[in-house]
N, C-alpha and C. Protein backbone atom coordinates (compact mmCIF):
# COMPACT_ATOMS: atom_id res chain seq x y z
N UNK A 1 -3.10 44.85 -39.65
CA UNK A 1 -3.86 45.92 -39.01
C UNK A 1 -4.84 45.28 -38.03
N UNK A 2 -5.15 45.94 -36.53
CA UNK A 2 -5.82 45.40 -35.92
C UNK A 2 -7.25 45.45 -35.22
N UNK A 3 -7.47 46.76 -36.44
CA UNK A 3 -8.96 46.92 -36.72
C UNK A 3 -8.95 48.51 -35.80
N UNK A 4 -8.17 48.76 -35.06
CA UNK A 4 -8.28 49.89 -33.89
C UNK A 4 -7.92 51.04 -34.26
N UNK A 5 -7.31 50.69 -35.27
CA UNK A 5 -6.42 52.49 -36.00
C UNK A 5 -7.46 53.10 -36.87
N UNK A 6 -7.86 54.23 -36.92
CA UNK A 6 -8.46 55.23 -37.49
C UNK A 6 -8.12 55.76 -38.77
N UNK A 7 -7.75 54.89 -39.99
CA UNK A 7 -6.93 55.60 -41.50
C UNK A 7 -7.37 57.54 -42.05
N UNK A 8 -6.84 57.67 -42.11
CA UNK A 8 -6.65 58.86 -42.61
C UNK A 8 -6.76 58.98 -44.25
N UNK A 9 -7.93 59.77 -45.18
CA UNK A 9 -7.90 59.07 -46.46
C UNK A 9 -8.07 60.73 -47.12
N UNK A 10 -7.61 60.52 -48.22
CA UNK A 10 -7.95 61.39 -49.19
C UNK A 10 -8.88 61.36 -50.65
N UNK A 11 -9.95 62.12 -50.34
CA UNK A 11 -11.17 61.13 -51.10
C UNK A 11 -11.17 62.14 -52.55
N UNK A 12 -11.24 61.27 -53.48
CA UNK A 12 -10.99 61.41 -54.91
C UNK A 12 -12.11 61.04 -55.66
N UNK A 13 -12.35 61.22 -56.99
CA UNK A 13 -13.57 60.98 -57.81
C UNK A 13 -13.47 59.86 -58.20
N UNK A 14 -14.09 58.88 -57.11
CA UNK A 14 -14.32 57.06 -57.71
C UNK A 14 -13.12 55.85 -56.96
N UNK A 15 -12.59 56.86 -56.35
CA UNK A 15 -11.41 56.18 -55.30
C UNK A 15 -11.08 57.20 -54.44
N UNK A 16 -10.18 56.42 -53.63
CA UNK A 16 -9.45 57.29 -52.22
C UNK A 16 -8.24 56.85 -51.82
N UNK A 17 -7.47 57.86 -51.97
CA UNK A 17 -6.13 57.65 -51.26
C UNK A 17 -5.71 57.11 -49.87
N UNK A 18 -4.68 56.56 -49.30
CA UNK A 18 -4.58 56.74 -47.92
C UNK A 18 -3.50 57.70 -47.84
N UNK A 19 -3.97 58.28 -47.09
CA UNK A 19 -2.69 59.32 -46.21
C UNK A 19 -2.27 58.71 -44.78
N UNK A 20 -3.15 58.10 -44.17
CA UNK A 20 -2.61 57.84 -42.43
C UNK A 20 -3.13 56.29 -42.72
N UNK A 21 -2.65 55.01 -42.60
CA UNK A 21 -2.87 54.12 -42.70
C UNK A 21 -3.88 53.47 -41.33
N UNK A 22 -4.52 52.94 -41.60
CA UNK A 22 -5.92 52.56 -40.91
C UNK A 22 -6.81 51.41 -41.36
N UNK A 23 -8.07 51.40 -40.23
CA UNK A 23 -8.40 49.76 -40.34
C UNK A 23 -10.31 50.41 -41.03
N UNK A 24 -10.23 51.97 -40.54
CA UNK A 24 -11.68 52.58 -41.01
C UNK A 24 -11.69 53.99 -40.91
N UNK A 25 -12.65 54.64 -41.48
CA UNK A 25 -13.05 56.30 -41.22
C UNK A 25 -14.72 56.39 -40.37
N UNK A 26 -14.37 57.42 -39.81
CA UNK A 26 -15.82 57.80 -39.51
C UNK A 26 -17.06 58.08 -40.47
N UNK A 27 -18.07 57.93 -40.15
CA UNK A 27 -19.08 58.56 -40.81
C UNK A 27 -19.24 59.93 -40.80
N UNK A 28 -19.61 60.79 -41.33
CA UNK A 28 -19.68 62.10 -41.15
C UNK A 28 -20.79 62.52 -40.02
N UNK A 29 -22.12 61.58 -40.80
CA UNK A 29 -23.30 62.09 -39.80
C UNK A 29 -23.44 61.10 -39.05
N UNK A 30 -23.51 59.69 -39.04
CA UNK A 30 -23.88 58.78 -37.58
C UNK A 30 -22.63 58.58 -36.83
N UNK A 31 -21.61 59.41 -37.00
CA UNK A 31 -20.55 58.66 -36.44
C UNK A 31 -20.08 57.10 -36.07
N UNK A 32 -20.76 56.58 -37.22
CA UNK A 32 -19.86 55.22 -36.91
C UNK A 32 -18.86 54.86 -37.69
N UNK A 33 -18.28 54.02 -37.45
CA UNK A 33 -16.91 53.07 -37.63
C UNK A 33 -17.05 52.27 -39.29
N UNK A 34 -16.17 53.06 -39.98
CA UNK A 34 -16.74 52.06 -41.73
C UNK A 34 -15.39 51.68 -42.27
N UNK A 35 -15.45 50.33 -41.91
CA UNK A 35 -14.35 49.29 -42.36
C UNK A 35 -13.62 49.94 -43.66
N UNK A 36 -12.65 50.05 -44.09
CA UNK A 36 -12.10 50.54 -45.57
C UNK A 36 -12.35 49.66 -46.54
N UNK A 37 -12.53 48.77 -46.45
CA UNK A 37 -13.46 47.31 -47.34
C UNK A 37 -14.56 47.70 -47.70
N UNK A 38 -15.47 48.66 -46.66
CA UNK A 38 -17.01 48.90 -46.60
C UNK A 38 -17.16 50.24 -47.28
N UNK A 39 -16.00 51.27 -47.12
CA UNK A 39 -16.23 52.41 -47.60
C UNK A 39 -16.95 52.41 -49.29
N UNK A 40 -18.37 53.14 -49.46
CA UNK A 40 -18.51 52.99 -50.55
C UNK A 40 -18.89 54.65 -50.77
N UNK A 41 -19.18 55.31 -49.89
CA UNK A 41 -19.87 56.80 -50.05
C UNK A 41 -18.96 57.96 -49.65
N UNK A 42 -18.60 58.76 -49.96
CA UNK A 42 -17.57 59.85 -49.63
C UNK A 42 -17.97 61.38 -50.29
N UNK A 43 -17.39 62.54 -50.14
CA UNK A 43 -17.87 63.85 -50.50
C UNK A 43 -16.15 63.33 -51.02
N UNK A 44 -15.85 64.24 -52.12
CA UNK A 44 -14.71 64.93 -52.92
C UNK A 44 -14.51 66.50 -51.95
N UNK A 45 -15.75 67.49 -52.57
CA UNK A 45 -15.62 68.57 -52.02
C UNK A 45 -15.35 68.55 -50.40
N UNK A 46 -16.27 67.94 -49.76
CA UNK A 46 -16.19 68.08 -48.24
C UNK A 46 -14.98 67.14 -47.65
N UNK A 47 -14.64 66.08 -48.63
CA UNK A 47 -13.89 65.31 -47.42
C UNK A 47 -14.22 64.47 -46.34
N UNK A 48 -15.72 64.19 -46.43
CA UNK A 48 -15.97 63.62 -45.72
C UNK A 48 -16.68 61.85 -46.43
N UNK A 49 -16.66 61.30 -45.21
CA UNK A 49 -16.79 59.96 -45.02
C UNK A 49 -18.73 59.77 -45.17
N UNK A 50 -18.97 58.80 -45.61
CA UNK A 50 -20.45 58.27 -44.60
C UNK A 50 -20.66 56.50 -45.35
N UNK A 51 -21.71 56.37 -43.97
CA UNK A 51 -21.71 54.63 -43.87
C UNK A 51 -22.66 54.30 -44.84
N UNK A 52 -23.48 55.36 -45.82
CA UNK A 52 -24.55 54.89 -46.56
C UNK A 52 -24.75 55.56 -47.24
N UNK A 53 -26.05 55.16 -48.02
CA UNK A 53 -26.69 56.57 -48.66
C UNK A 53 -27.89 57.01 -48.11
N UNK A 54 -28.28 56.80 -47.17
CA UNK A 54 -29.29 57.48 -46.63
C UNK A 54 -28.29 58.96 -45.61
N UNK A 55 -27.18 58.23 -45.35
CA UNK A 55 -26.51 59.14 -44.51
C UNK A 55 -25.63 60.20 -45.67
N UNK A 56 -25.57 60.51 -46.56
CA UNK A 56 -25.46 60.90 -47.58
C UNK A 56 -26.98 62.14 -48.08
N UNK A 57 -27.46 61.56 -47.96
CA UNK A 57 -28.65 62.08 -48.15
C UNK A 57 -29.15 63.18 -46.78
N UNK A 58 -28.62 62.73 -45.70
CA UNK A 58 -28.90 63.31 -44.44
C UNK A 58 -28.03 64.37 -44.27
N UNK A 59 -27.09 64.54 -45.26
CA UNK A 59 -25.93 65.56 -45.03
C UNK A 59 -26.57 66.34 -46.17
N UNK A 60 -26.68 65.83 -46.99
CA UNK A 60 -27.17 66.94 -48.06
C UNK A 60 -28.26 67.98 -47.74
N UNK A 61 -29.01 67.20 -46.47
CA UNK A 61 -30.34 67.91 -46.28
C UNK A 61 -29.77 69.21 -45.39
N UNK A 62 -28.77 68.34 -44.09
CA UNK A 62 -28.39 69.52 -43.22
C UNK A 62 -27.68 70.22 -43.71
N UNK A 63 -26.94 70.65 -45.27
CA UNK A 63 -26.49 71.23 -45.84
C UNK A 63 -27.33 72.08 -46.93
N UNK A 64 -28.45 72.19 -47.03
CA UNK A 64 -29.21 72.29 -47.66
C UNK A 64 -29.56 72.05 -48.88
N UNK A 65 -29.05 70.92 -49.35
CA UNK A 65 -28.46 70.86 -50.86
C UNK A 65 -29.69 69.88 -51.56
N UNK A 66 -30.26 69.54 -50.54
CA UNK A 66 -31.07 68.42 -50.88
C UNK A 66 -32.91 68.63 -50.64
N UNK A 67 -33.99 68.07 -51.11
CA UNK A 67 -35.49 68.57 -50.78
C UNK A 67 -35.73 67.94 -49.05
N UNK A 68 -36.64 68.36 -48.54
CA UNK A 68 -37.16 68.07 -47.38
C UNK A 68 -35.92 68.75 -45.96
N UNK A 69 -36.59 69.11 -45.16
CA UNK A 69 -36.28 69.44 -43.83
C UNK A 69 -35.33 68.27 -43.34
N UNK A 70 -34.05 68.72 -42.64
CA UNK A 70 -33.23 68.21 -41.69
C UNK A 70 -34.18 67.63 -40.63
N UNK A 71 -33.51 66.63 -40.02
CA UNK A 71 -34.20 66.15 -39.58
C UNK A 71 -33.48 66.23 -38.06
């Protein structure tokens, strides 16, 4: 793989599938680039990706799920 392909994943409780084979996924909220090596944070329900837990935390807020104002 040459780092350029975009994987396609199906995110599960404590692992993730691949569906489209790839070198990373997006973040949900900073949009960046997270190696599949690096992936450590994911939604089940949403399906979505993120590069951290602060960005995790930043989705919860703009979702309202979480204390304090979106930022």
């Amino acid at each position: 793989m040459d780092g350029t392909t975009k994987a396609e994943l199906e995110y599960l409780d404590g692992e993730f599938s691949v569906v489209k084979p790839g070198a990373w996924v997006l973040c949900e909220v900073t949009g960046q680039r997270i190696p599949l090596d690096e992936l450590r944070y994911w939604s089940v329900e949403r399906q979505e990706a993120y590069a951290s837990a602060e960005a995790v935390h930043k989705r919860m807020q703009q979702l309202g799920l979480a204390k304090g104002a979106a930022q």
